[in-house]
N, C-alpha and C. Protein backbone atom coordinates (compact mmCIF):
# COMPACT_ATOMS: atom_id res chain seq x y z
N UNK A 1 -26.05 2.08 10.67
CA UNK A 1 -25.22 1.08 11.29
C UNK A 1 -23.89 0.96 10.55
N UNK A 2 -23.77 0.09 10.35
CA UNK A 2 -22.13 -0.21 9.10
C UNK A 2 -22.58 -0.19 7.47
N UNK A 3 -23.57 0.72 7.59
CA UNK A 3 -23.76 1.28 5.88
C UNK A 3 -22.77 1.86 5.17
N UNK A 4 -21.61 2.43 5.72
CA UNK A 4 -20.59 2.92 4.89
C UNK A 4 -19.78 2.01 4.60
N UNK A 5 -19.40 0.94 5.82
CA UNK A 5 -19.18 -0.38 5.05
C UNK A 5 -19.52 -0.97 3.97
N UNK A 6 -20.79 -1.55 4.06
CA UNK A 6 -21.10 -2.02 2.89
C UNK A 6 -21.44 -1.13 1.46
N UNK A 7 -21.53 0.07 1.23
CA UNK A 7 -21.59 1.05 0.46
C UNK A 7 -19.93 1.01 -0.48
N UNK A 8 -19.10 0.76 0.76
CA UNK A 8 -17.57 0.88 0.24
C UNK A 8 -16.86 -0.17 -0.26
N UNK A 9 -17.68 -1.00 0.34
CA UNK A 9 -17.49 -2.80 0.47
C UNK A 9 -18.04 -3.61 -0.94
N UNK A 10 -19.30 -3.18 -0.63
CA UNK A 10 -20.22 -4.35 -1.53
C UNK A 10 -20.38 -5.15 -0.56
N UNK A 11 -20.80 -5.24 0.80
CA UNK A 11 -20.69 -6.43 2.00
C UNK A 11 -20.24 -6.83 2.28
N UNK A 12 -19.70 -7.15 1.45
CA UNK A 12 -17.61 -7.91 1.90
C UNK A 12 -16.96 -7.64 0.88
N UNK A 13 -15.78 -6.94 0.72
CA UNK A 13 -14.49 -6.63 0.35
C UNK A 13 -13.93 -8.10 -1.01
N UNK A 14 -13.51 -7.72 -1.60
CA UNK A 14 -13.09 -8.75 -2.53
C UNK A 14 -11.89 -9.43 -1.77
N UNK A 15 -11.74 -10.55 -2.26
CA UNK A 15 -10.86 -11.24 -1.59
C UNK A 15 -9.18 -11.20 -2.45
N UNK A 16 -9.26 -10.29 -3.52
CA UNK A 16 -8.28 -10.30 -5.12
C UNK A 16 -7.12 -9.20 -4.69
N UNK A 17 -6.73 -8.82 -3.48
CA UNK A 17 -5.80 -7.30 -3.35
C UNK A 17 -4.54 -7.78 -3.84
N UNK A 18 -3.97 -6.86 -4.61
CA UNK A 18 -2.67 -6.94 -5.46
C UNK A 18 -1.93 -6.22 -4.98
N UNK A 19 -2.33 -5.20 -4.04
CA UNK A 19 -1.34 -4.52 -3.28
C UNK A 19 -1.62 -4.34 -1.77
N UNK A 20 -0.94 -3.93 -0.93
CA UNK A 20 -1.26 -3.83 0.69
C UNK A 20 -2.60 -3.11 0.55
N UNK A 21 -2.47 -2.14 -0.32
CA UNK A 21 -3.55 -0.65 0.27
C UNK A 21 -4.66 -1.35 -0.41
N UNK A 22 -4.84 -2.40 -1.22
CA UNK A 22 -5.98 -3.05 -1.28
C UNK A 22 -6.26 -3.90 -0.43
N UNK A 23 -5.71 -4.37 0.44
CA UNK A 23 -5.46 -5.89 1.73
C UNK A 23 -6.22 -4.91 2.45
N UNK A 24 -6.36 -3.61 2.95
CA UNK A 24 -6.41 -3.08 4.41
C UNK A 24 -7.99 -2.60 4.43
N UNK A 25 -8.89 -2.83 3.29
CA UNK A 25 -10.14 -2.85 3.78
C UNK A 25 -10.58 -4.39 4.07
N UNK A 26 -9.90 -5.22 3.59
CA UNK A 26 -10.39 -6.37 3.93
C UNK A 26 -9.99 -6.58 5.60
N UNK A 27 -8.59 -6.13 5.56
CA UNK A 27 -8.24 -5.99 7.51
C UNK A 27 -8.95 -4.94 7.98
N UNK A 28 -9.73 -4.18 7.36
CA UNK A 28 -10.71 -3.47 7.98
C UNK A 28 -12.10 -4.04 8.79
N UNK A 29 -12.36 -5.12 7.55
CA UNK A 29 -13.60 -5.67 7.64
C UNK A 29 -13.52 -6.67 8.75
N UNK A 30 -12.55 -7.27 8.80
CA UNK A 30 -11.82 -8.07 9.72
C UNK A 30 -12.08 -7.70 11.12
N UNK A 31 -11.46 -6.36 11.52
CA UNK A 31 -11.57 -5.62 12.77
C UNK A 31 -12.89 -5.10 13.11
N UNK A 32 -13.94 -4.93 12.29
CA UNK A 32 -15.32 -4.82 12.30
C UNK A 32 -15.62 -6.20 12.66
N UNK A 33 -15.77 -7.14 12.24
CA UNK A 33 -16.36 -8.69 12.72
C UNK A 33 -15.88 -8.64 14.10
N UNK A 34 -14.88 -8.33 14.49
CA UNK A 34 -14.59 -8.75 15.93
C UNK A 34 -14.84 -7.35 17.00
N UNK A 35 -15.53 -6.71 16.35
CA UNK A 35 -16.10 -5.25 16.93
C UNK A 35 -14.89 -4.18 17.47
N UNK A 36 -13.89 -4.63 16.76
CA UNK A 36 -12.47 -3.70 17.56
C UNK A 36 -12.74 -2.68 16.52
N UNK A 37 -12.06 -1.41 17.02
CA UNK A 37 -11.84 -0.34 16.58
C UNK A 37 -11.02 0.02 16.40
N UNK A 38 -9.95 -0.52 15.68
CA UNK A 38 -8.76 -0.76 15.31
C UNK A 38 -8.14 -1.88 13.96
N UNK A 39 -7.07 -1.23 13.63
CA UNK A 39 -6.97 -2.45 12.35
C UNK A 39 -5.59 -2.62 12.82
N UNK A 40 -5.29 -3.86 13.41
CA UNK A 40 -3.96 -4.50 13.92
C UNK A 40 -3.24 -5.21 13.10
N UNK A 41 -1.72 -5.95 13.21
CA UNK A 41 -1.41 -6.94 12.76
C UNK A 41 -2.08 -8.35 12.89
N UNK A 42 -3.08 -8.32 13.26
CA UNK A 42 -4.11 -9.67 13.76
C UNK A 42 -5.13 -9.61 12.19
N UNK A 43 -5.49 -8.23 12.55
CA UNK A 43 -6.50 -8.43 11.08
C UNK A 43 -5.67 -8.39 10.08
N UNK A 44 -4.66 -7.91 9.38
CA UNK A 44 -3.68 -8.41 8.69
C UNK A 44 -3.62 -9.45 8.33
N UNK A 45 -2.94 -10.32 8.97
CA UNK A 45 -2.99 -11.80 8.80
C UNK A 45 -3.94 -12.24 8.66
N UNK A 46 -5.73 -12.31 9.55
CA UNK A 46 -6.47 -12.44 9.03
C UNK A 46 -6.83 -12.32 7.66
N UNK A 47 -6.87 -11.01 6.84
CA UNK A 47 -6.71 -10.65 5.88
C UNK A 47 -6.42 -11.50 4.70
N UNK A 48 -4.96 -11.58 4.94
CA UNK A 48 -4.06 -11.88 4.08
C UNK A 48 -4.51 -14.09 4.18
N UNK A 49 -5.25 -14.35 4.73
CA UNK A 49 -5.51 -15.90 4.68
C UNK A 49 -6.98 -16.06 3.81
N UNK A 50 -7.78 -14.54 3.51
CA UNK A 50 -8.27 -14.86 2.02
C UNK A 50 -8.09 -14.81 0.96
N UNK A 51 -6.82 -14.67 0.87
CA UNK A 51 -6.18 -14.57 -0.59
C UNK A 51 -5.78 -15.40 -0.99
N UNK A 52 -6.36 -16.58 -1.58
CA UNK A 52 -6.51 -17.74 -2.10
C UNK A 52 -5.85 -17.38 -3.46
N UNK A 53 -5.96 -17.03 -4.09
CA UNK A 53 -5.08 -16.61 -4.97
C UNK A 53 -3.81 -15.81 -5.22
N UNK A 54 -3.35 -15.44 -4.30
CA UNK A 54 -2.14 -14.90 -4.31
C UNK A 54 -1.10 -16.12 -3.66
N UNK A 55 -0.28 -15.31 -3.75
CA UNK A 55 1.48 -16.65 -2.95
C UNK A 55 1.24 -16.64 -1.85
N UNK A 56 0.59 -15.12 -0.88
CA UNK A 56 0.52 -15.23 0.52
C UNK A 56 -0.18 -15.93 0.85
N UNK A 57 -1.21 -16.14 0.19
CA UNK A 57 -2.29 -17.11 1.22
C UNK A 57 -1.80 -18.67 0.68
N UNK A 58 -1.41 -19.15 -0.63
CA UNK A 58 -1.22 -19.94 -0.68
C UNK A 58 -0.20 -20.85 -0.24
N UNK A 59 0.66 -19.45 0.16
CA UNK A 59 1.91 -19.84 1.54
C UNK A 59 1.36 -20.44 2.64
N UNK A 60 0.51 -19.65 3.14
CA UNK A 60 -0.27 -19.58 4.33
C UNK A 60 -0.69 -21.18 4.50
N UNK A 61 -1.54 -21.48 3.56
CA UNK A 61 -2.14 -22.36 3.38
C UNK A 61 -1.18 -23.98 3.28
N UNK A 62 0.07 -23.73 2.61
CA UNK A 62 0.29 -24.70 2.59
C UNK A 62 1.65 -25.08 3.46
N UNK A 63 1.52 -24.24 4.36
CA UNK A 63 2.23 -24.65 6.33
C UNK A 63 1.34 -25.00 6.96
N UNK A 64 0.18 -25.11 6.56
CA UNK A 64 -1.52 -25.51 7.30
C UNK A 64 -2.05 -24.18 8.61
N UNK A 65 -1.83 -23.09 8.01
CA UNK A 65 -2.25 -21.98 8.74
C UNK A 65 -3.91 -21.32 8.06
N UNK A 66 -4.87 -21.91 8.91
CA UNK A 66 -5.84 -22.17 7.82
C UNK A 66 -6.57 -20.81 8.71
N UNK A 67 -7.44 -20.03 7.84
CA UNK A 67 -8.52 -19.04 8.94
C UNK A 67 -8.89 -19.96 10.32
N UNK A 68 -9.50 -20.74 10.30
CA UNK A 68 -10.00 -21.60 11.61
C UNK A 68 -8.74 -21.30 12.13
N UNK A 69 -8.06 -21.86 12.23
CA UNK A 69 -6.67 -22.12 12.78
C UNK A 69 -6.25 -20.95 13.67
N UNK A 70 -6.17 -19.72 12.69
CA UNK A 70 -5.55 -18.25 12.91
C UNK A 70 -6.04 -17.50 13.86
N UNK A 71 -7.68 -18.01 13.78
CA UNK A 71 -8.70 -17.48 14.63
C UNK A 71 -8.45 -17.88 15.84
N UNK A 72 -8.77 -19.19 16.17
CA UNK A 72 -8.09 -20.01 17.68
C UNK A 72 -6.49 -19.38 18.19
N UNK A 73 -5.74 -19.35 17.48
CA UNK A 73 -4.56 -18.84 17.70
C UNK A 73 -4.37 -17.30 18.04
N UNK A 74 -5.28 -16.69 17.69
CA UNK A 74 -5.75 -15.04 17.52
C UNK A 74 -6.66 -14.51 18.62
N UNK A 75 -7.11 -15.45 19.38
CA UNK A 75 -8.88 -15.59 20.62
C UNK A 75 -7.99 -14.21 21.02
N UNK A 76 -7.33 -14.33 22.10
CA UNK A 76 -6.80 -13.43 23.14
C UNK A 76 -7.21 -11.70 22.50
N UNK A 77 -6.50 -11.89 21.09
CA UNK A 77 -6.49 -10.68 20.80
C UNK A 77 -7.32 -10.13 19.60
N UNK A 78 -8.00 -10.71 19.92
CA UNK A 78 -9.58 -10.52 18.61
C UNK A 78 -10.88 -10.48 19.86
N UNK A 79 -10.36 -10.18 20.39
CA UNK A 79 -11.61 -9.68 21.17
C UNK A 79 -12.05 -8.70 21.54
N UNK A 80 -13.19 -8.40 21.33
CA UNK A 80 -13.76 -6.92 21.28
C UNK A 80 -15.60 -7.66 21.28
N UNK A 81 -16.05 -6.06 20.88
CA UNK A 81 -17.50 -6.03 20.89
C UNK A 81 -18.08 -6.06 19.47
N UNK A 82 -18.14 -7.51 19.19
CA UNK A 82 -19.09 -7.30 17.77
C UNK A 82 -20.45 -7.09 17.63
N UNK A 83 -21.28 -6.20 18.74
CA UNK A 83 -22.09 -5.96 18.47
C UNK A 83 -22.16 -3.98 18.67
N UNK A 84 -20.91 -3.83 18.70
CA UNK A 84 -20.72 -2.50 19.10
C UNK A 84 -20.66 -1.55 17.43
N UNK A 85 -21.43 -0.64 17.14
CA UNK A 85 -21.54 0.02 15.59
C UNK A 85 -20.57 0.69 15.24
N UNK A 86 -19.43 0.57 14.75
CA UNK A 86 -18.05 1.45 14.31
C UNK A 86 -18.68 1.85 12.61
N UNK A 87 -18.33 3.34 12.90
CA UNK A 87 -18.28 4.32 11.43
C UNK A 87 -17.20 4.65 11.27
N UNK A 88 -17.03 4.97 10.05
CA UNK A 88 -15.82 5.25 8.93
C UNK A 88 -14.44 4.40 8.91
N UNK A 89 -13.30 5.11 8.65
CA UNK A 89 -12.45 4.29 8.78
C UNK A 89 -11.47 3.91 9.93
N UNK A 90 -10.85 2.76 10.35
CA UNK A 90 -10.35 2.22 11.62
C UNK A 90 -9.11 2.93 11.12
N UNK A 91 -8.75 3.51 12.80
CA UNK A 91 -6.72 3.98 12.80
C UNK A 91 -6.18 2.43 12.77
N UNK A 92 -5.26 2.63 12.38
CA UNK A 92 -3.81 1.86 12.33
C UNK A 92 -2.91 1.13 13.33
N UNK A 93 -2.83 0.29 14.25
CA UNK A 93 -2.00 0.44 15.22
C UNK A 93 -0.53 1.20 14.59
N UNK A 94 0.12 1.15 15.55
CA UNK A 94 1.86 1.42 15.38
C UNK A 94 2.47 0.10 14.78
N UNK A 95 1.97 -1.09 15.70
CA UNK A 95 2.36 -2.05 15.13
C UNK A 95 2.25 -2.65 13.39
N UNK A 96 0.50 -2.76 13.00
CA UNK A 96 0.59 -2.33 11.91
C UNK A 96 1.17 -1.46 10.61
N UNK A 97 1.22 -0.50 11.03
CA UNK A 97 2.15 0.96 10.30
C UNK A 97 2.90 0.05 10.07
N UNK A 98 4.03 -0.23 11.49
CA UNK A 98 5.34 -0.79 11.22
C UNK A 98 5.79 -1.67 10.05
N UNK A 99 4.50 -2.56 9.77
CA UNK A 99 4.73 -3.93 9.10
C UNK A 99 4.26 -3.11 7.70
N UNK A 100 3.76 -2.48 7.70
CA UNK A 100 3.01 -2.12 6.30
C UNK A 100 4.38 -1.22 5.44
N UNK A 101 4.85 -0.38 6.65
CA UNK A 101 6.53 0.14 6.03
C UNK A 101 6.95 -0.77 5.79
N UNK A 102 7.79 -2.17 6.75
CA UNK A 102 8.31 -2.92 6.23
C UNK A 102 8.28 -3.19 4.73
N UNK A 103 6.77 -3.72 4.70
CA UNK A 103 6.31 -4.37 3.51
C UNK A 103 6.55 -3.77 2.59
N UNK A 104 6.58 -2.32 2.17
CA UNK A 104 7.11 -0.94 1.62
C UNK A 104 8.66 -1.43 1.08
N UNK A 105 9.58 -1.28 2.62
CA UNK A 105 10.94 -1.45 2.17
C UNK A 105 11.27 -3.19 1.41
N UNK A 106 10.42 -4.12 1.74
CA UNK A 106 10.68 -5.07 1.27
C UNK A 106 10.43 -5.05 -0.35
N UNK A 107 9.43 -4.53 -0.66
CA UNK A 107 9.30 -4.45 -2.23
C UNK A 107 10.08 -3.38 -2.89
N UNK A 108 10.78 -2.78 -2.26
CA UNK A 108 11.70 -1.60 -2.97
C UNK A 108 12.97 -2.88 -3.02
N UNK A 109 13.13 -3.32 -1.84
CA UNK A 109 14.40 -4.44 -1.92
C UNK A 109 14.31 -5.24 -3.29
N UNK A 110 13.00 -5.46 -3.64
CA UNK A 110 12.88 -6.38 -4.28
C UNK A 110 12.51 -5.69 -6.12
N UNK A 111 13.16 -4.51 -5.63
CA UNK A 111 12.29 -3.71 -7.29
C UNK A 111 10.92 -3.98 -7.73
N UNK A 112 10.30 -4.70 -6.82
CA UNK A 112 8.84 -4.09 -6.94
C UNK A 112 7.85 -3.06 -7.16
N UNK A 113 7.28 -2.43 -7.76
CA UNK A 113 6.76 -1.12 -8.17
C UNK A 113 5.85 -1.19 -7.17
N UNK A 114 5.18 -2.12 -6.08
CA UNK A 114 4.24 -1.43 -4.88
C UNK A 114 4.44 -2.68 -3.99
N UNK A 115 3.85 -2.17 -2.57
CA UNK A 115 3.98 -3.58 -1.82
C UNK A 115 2.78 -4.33 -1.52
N UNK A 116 3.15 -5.80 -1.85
CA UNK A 116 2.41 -6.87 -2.32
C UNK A 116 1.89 -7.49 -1.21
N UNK A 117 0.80 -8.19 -1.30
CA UNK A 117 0.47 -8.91 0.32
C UNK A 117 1.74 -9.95 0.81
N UNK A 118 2.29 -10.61 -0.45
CA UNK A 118 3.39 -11.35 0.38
C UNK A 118 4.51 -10.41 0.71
N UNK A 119 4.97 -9.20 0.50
CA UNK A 119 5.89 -8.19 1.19
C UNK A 119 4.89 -8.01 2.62
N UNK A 120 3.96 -7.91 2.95
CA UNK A 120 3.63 -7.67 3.89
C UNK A 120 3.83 -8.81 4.40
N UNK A 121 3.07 -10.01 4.23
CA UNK A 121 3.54 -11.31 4.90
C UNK A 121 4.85 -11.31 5.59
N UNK A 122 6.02 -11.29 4.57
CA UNK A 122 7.38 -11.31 5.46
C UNK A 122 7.59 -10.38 6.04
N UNK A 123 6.96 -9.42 6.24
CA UNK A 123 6.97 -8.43 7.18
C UNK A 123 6.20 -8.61 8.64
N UNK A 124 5.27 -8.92 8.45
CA UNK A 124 4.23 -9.78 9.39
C UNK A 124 5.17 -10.94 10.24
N UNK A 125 5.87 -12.00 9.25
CA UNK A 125 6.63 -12.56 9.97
C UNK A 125 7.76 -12.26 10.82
N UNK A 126 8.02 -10.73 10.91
CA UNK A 126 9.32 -10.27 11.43
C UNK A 126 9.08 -9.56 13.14
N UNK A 127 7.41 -9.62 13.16
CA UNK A 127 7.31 -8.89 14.29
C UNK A 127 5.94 -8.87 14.70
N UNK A 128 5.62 -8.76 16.01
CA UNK A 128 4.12 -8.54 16.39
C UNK A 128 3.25 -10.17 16.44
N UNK A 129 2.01 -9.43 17.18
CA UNK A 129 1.39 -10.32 17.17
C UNK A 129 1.37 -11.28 15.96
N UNK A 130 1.10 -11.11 14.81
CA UNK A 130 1.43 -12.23 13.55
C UNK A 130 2.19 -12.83 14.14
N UNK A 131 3.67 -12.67 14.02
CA UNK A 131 4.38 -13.71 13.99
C UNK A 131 4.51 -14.57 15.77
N UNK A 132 4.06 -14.13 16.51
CA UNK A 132 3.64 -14.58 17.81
C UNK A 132 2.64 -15.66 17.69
N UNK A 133 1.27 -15.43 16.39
CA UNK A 133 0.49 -16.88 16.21
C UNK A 133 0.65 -17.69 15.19
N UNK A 134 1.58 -17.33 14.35
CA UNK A 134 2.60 -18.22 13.47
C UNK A 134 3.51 -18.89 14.46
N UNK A 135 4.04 -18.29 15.19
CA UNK A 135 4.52 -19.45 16.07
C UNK A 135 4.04 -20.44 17.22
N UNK A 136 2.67 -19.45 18.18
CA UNK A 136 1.95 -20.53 18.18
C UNK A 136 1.51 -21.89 17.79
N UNK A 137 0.89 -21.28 16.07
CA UNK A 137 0.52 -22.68 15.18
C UNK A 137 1.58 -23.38 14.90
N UNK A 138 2.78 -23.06 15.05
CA UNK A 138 3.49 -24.20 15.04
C UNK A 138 4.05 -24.03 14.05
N UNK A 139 4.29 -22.68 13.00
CA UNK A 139 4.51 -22.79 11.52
C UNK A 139 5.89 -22.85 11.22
N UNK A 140 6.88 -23.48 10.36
CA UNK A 140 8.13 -23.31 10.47
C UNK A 140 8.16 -22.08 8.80
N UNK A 141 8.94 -21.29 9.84
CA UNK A 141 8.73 -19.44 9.15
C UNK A 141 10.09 -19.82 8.18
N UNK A 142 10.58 -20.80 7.57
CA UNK A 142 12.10 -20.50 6.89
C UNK A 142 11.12 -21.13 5.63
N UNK A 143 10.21 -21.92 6.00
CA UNK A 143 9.10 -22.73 4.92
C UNK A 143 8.64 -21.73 4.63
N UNK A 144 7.98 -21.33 5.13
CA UNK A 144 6.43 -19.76 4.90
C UNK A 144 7.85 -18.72 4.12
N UNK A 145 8.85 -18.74 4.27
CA UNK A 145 9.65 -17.46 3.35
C UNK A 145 9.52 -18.13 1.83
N UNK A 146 10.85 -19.39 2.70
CA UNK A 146 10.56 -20.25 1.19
C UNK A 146 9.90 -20.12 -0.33
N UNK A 147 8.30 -20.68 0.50
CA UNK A 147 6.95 -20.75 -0.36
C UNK A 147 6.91 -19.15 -0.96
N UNK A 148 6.87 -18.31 -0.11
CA UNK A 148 6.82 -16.89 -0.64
C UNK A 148 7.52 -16.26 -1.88
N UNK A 149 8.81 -16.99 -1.97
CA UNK A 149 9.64 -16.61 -2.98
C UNK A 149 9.58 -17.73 -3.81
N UNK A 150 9.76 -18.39 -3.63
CA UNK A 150 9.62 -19.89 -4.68
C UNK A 150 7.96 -20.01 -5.91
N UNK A 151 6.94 -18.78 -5.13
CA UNK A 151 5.76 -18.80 -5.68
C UNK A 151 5.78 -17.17 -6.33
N UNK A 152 6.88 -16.85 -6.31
CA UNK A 152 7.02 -15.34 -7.17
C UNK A 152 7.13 -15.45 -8.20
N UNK A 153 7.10 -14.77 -9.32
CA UNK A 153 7.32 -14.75 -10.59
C UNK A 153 9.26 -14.17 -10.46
N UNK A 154 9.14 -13.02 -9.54
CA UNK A 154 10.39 -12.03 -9.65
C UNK A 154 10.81 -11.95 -8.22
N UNK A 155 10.35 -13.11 -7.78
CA UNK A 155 11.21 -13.48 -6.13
C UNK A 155 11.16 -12.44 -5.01
């Protein structure tokens, strides 16, 4: 069934990614719960709202963009077959890619040595579904930058 999951996982994915390419099994795991076969900008953001310890989530968190929240805001396009068995690893949308370059050029902007979940965040906010249920929820995105940089060490 999803034994290579959890083999790769430990059952669930740590919630600690310091860089994107650590975020994207957790948006893996993400797109598995909702039985899609795909890893979108939806699981992304998903993603990126267990990182309780980083700036992104604690961004996240404190515009009141809570998982519950993201999920309701997310119905339309988190739907799939979670009882359907997906092996190995999920493609990428385009959309995704897109944001994950972003997130790329944003931490080069920023002399960052890799890109960080909050480079992806403001990347997330620039396009796609993300920023379609950030605006949904109602989030004011000049706050969510704000918090992002104001909770950097090196902005």
């Amino acid at each position: 069934m999803l034994g290579w999951l959890f083999q790769r996982m430990s059952a669930f994915p740590p919630a600690n990614a310091a860089t994107v390419d650590e975020l994207l099994p957790l948006a893996q795991y993400e797109a598995v719960t909702y039985g899609q076969e795909f890893i979108g900008t939806q699981h992304l953001l998903l993603a990126l709202t267990r990182l309780v310890d980083r700036a992104a989530g604690r961004a996240l968190s404190a515009v009141g963009v809570t998982r519950q929240r993201l999920q309701v805001a997310l119905a339309d396009d988190l739907k799939g077959d979670p009882g359907e068995v997906l092996t190995g690893p999920l493609p990428i949308t385009p959309t995704a890619r897109r944001a994950i370059a972003w997130a790329a050029d944003e931490a080069r902007a920023r002399q960052a040595p890799v890109a960080e979940p909050e480079h992806l965040l403001l990347a997330l906010m620039a396009d796609g579904i993300g920023l379609a249920a950030l605006i949904r929820l109602g989030v004011d995105l000049e706050r969510l930058g704000e918090l992002l940089v104001t909770d950097r060490p090196n902005g």
